[in-house]
PDB file of N, CA and C in Angstrom:
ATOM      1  N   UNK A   1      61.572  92.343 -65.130  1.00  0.00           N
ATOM      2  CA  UNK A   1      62.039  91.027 -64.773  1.00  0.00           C
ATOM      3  C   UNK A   1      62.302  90.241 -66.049  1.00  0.00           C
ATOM      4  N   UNK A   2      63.501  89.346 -66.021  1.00  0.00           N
ATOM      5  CA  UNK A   2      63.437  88.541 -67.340  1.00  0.00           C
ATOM      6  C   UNK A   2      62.207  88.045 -67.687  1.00  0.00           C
ATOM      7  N   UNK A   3      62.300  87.318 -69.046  1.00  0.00           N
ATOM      8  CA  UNK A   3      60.908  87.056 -69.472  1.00  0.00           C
ATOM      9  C   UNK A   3      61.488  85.246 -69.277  1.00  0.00           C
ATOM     10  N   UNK A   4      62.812  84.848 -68.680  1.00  0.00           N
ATOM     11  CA  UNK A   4      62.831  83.017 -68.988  1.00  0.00           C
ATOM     12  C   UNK A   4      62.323  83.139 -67.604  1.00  0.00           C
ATOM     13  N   UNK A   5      61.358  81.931 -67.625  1.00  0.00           N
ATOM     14  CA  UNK A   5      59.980  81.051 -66.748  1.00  0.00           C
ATOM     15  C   UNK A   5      61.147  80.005 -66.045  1.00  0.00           C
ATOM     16  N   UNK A   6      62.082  79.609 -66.657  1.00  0.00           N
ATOM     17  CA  UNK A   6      63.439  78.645 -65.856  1.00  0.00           C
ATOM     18  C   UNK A   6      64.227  79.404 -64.924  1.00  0.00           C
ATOM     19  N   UNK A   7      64.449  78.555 -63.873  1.00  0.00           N
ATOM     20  CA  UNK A   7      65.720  78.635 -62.760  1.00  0.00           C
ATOM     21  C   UNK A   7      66.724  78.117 -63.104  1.00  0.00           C
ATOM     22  N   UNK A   8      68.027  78.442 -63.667  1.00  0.00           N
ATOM     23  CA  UNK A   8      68.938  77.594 -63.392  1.00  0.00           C
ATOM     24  C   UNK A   8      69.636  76.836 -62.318  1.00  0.00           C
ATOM     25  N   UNK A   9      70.554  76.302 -61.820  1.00  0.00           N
ATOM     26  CA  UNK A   9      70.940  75.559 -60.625  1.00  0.00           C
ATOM     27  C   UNK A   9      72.020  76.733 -60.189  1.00  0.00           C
ATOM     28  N   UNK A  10      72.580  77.688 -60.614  1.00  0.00           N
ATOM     29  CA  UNK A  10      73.355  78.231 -60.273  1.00  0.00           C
ATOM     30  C   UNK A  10      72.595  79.335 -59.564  1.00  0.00           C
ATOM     31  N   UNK A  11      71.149  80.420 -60.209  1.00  0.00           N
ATOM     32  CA  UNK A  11      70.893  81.113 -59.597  1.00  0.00           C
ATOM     33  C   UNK A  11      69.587  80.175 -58.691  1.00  0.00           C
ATOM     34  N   UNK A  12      69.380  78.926 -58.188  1.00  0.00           N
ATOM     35  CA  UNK A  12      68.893  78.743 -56.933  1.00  0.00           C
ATOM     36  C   UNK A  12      70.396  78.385 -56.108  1.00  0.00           C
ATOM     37  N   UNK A  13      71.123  78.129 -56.050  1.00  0.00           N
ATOM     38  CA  UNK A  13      72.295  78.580 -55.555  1.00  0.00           C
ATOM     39  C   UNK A  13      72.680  79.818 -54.968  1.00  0.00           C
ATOM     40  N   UNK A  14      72.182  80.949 -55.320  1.00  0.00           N
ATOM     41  CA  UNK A  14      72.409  82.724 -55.428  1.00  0.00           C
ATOM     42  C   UNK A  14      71.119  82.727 -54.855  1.00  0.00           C
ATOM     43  N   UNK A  15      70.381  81.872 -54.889  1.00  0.00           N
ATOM     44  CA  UNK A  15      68.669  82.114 -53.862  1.00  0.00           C
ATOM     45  C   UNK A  15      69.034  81.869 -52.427  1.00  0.00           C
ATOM     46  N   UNK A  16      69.395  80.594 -51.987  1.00  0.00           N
ATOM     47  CA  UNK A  16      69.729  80.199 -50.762  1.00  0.00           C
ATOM     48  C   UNK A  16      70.740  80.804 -50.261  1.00  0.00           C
ATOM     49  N   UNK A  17      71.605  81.384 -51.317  1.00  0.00           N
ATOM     50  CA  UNK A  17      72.900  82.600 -50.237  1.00  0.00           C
ATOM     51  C   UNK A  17      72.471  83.803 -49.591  1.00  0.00           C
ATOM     52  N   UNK A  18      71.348  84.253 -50.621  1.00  0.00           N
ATOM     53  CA  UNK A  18      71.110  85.490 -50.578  1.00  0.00           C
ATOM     54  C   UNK A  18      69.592  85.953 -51.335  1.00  0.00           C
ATOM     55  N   UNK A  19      68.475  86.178 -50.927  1.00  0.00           N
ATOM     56  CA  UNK A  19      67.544  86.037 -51.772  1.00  0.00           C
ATOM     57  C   UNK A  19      67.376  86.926 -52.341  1.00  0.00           C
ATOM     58  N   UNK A  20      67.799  88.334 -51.914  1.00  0.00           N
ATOM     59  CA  UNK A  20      67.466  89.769 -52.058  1.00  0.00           C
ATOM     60  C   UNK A  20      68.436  89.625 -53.291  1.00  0.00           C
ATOM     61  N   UNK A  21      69.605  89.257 -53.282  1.00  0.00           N
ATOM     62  CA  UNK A  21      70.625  89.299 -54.442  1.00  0.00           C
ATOM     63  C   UNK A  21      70.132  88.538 -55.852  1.00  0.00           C
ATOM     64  N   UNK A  22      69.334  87.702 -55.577  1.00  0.00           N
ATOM     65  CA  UNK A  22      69.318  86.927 -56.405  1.00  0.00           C
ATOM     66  C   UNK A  22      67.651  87.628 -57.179  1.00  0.00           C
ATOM     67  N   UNK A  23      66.715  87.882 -56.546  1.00  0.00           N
ATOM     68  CA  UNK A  23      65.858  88.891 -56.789  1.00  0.00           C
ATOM     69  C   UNK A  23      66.110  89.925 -58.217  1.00  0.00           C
ATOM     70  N   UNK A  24      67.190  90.939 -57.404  1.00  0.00           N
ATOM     71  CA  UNK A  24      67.275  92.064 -58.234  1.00  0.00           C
ATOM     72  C   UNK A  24      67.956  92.051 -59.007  1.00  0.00           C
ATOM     73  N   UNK A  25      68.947  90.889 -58.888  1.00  0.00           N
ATOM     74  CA  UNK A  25      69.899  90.612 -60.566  1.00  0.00           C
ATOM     75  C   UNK A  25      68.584  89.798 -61.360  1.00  0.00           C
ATOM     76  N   UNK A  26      68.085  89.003 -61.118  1.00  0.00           N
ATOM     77  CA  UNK A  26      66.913  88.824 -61.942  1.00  0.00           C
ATOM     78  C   UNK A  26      66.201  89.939 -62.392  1.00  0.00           C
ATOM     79  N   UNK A  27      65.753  90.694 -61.631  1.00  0.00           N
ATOM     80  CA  UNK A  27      64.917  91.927 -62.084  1.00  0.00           C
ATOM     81  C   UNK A  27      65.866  92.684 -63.188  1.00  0.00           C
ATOM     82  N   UNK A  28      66.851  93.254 -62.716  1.00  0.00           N
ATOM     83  CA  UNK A  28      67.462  94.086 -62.943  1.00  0.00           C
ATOM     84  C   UNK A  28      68.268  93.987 -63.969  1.00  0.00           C
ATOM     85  N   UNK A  29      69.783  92.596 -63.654  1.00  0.00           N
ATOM     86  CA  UNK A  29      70.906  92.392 -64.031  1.00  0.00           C
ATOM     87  C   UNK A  29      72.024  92.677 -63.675  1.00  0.00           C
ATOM     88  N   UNK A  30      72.613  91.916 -64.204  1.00  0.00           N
ATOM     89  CA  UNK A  30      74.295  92.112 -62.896  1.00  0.00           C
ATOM     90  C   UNK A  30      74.835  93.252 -63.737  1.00  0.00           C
ATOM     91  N   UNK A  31      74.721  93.694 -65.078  1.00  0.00           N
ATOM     92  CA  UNK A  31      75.505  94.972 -65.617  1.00  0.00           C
ATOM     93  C   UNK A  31      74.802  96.060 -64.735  1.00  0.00           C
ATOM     94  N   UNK A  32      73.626  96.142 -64.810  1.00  0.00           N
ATOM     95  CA  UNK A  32      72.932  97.522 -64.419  1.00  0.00           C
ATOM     96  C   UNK A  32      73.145  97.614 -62.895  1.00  0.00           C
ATOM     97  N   UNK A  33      73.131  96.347 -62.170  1.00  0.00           N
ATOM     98  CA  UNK A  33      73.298  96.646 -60.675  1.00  0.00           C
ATOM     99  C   UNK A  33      74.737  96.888 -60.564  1.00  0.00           C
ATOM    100  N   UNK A  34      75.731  96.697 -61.204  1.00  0.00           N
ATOM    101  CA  UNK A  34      76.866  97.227 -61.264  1.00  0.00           C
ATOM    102  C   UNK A  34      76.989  98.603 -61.718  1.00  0.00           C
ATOM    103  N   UNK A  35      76.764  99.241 -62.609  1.00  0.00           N
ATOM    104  CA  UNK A  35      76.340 100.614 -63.216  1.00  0.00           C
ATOM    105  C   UNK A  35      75.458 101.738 -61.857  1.00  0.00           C
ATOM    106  N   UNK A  36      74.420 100.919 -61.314  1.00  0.00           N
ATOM    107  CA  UNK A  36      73.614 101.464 -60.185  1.00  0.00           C
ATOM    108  C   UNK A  36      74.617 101.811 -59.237  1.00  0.00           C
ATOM    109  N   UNK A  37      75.192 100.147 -58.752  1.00  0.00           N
ATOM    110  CA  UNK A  37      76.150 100.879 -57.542  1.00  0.00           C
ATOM    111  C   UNK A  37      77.566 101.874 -57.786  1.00  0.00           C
ATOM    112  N   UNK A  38      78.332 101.834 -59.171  1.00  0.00           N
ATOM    113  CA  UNK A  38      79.598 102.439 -59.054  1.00  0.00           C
ATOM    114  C   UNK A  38      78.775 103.862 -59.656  1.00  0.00           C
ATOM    115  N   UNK A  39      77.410 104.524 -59.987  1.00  0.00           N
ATOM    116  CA  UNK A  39      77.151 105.572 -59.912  1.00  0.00           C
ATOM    117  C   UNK A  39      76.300 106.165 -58.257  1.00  0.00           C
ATOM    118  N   UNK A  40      76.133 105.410 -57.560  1.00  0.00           N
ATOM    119  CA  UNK A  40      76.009 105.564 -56.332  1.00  0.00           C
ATOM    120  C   UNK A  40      77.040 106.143 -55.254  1.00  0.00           C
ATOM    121  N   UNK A  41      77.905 105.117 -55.964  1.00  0.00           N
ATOM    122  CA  UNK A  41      79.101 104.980 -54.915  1.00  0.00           C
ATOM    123  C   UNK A  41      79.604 107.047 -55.376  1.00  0.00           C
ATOM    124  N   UNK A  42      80.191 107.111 -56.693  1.00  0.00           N
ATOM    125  CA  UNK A  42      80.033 108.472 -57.272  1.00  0.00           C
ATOM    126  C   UNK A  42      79.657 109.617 -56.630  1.00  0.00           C
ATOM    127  N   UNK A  43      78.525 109.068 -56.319  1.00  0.00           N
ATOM    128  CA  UNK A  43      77.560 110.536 -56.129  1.00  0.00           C
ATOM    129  C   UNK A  43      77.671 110.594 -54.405  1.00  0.00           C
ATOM    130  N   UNK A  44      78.170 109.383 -53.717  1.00  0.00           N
ATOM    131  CA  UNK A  44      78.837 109.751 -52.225  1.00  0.00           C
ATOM    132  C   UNK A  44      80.073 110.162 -52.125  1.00  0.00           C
ATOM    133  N   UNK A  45      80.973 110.094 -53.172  1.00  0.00           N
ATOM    134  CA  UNK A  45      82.386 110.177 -53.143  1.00  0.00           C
ATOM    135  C   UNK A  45      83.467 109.236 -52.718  1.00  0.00           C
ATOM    136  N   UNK A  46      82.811 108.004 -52.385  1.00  0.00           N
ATOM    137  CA  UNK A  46      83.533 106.851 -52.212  1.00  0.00           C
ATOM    138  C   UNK A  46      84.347 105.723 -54.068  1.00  0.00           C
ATOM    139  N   UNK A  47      85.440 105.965 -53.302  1.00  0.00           N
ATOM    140  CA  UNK A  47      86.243 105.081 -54.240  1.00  0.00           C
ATOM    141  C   UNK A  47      85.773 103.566 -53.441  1.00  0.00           C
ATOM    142  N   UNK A  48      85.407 102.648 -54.162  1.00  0.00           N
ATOM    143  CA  UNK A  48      85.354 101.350 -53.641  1.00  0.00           C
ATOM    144  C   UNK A  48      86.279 100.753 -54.527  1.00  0.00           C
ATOM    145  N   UNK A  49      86.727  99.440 -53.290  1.00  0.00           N
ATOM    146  CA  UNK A  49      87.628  98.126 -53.385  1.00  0.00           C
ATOM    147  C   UNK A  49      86.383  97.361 -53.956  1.00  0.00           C
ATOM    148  N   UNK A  50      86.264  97.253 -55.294  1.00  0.00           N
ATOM    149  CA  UNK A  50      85.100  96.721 -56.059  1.00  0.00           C
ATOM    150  C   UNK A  50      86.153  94.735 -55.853  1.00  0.00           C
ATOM    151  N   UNK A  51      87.320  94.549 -55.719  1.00  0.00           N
ATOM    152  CA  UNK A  51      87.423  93.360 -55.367  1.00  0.00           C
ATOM    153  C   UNK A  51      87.258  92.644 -54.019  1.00  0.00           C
ATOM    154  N   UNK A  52      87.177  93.179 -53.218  1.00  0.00           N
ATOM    155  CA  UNK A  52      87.306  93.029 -51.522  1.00  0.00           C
ATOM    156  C   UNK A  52      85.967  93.469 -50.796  1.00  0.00           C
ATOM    157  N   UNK A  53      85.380  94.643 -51.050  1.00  0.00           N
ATOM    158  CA  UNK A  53      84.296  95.501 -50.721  1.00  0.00           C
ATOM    159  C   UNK A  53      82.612  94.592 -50.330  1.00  0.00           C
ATOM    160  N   UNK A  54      82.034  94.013 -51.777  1.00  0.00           N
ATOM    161  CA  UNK A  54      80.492  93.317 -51.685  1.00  0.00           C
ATOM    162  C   UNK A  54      81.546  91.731 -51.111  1.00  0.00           C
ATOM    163  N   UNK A  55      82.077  91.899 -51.504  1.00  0.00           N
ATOM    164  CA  UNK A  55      82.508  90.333 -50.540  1.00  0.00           C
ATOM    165  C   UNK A  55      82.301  90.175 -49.368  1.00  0.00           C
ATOM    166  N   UNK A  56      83.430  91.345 -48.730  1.00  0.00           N
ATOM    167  CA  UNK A  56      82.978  91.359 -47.174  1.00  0.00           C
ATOM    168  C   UNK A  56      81.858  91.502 -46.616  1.00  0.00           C
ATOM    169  N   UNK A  57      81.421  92.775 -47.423  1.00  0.00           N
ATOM    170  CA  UNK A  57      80.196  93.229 -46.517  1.00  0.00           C
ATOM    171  C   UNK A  57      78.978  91.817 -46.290  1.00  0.00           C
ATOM    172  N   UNK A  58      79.156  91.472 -47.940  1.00  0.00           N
ATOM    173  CA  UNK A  58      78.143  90.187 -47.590  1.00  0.00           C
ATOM    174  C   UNK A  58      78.570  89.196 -46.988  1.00  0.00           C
ATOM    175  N   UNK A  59      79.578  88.724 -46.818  1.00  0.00           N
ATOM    176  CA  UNK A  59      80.207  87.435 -45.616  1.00  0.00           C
ATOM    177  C   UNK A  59      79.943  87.814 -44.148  1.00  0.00           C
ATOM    178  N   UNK A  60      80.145  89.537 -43.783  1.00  0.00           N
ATOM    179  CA  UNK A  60      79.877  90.171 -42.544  1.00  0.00           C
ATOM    180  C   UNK A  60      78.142  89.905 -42.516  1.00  0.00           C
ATOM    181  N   UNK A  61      77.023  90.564 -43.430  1.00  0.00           N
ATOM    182  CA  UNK A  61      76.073  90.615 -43.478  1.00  0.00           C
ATOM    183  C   UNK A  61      75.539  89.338 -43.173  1.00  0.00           C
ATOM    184  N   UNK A  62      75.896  88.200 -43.848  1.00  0.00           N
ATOM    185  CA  UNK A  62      75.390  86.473 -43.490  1.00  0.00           C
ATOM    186  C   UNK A  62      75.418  86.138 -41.728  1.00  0.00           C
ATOM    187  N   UNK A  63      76.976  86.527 -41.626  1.00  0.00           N
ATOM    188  CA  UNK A  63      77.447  85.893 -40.594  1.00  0.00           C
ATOM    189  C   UNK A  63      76.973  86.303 -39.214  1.00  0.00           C
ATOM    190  N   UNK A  64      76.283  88.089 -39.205  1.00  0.00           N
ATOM    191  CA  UNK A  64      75.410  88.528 -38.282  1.00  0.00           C
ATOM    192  C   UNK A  64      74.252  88.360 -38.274  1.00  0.00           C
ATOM    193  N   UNK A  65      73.813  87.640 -39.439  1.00  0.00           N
ATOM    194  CA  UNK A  65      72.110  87.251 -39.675  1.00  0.00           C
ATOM    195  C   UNK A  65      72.322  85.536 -38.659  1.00  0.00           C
ATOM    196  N   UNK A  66      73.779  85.022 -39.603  1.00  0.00           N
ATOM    197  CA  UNK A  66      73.666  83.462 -38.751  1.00  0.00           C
ATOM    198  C   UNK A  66      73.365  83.863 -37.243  1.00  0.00           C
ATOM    199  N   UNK A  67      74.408  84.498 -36.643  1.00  0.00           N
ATOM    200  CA  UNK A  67      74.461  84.584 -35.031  1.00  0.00           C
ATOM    201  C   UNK A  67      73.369  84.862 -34.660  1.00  0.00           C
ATOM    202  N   UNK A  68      72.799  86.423 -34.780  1.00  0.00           N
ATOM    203  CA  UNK A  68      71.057  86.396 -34.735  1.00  0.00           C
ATOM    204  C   UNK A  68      70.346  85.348 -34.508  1.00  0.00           C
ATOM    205  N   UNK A  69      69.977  84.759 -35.599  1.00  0.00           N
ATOM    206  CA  UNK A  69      69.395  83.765 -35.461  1.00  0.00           C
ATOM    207  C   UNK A  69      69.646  82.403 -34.675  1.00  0.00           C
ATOM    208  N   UNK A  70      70.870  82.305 -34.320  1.00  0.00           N
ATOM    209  CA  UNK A  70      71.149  81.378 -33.144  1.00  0.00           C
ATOM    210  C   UNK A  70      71.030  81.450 -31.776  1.00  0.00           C
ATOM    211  N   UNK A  71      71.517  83.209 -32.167  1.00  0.00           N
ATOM    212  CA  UNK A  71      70.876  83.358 -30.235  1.00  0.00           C
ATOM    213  C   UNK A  71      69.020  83.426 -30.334  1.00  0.00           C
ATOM    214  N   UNK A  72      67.992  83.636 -31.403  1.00  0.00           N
ATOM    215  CA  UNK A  72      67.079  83.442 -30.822  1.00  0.00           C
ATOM    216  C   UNK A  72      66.393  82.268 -30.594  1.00  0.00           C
ATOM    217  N   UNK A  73      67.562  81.444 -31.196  1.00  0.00           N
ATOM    218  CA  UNK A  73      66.929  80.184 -30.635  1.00  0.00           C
ATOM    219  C   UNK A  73      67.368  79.540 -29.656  1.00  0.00           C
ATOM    220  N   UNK A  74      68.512  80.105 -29.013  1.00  0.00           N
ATOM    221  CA  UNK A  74      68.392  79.703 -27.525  1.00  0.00           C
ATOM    222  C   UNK A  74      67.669  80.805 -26.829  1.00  0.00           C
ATOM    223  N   UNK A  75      67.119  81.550 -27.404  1.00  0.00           N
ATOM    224  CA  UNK A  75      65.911  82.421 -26.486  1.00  0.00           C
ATOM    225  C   UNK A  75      64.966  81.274 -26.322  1.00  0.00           C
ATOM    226  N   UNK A  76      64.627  81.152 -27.194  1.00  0.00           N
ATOM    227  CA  UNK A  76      63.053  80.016 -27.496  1.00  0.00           C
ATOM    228  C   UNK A  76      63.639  78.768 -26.876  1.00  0.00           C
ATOM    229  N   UNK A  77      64.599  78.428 -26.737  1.00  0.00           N
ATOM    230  CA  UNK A  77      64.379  77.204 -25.602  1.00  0.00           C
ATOM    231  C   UNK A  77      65.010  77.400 -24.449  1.00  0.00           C
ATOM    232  N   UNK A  78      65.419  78.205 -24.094  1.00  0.00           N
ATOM    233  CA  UNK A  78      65.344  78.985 -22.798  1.00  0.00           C
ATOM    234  C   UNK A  78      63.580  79.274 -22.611  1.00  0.00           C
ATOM    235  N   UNK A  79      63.243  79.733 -22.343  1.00  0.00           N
ATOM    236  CA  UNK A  79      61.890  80.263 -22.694  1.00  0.00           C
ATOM    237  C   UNK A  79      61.273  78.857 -22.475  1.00  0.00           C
ATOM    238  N   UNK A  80      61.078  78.111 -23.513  1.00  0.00           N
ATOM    239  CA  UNK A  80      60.369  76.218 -23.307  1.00  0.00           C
ATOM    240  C   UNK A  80      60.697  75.889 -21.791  1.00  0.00           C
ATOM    241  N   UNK A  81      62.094  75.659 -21.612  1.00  0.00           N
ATOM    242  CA  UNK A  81      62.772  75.011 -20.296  1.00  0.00           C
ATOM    243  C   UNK A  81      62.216  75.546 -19.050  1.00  0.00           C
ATOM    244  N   UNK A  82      61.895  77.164 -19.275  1.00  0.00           N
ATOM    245  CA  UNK A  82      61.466  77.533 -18.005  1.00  0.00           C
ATOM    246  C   UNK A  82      59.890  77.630 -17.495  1.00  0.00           C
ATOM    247  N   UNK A  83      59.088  77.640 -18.212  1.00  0.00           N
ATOM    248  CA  UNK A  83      57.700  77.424 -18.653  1.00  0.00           C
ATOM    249  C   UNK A  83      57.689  75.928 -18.628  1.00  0.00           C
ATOM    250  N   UNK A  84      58.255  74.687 -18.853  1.00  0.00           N
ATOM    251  CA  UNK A  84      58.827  73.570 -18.243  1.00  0.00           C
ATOM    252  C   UNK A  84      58.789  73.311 -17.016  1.00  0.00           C
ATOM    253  N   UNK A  85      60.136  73.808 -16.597  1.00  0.00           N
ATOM    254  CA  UNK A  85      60.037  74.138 -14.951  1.00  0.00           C
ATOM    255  C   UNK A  85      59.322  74.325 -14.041  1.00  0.00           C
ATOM    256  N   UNK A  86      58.514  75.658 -14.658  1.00  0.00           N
ATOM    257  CA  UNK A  86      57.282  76.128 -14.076  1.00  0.00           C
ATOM    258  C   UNK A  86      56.389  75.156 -13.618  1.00  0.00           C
ATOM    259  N   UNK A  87      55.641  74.619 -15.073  1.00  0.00           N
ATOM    260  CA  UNK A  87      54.178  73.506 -15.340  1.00  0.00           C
ATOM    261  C   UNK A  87      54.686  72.620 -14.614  1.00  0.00           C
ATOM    262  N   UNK A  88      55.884  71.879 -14.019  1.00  0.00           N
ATOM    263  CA  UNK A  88      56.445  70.418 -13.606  1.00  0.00           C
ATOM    264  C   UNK A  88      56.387  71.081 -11.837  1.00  0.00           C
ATOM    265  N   UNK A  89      57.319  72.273 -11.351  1.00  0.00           N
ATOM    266  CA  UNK A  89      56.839  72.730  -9.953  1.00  0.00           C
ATOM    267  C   UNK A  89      55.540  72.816  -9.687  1.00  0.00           C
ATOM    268  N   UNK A  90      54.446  73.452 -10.206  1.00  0.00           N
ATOM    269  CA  UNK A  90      53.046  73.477  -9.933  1.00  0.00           C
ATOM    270  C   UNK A  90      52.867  72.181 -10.070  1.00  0.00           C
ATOM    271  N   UNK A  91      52.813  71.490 -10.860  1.00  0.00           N
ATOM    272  CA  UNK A  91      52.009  69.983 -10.620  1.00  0.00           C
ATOM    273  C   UNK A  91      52.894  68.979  -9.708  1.00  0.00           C
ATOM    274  N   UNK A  92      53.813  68.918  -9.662  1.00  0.00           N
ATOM    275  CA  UNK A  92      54.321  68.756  -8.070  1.00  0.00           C
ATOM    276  C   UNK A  92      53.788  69.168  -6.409  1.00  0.00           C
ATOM    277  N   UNK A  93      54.119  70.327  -6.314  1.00  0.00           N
ATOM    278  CA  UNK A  93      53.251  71.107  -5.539  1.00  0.00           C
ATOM    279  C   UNK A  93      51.992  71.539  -5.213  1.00  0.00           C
ATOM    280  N   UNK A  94      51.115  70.720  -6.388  1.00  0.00           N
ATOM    281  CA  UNK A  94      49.763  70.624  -5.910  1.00  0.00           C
ATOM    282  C   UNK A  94      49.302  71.894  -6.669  1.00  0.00           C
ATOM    283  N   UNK A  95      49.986  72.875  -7.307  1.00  0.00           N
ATOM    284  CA  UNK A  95      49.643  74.446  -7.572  1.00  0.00           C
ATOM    285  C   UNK A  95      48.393  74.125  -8.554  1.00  0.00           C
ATOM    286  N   UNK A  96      48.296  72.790  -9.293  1.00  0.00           N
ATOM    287  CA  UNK A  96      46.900  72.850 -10.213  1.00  0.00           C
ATOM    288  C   UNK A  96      46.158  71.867  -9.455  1.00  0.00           C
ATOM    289  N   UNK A  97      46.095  71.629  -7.983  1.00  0.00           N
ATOM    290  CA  UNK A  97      44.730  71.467  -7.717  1.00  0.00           C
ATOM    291  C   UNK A  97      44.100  69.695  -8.197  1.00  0.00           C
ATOM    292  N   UNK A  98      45.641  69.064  -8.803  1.00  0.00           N
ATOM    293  CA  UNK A  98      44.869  67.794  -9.564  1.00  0.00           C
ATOM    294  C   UNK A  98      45.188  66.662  -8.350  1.00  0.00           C
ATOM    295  N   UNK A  99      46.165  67.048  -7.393  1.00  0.00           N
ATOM    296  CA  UNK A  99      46.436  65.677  -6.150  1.00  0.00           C
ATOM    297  C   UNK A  99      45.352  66.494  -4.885  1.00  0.00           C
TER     298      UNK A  99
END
């Protein structure tokens, strides 16, 4: 890992996009994680669109984490509303015993 104890504003910028990214270029560095992946890519036999390629994948990668996470939060208040429902019919109906 570098040895500077400072954040700049650009890589907490590269934190909130992406934390994992911002992680291992710290650890690592953007030459060597470049070197890592186009000898990766190599040893599968893939030619990559090194201009088009980590773009997408990471705009695709965000944008299925956003949705994810939106539908579970209309799980969780789906879920509230009906457990809602529930507690408000029983105490209506006498089901807890308090009228």
């Amino acid at each position: 890992m570098k040895d500077e104890k400072t954040i700049s504003a650009s890589e907490i910028n590269r934190y909130l996009f992406c934390n994992y990214q911002w992680y291992y270029e710290r650890k690592y560095g953007a030459k060597e994680l470049r070197r890592l992946k186009k000898e990766h890519l190599e040893e599968m036999g893939i030619i990559a669109d090194e201009a088009n390629s980590p773009i997408q994948r990471g705009l695709s990668f965000h944008s299925r984490f956003e949705k994810n996470r939106r539908l579970r939060m209309v799980y969780i208040w789906l879920r509230a509303a009906v457990i809602a429902a529930i507690v408000i019919y029983l105490f209506l109906s006498g089901g807890f015993g308090v009228i």
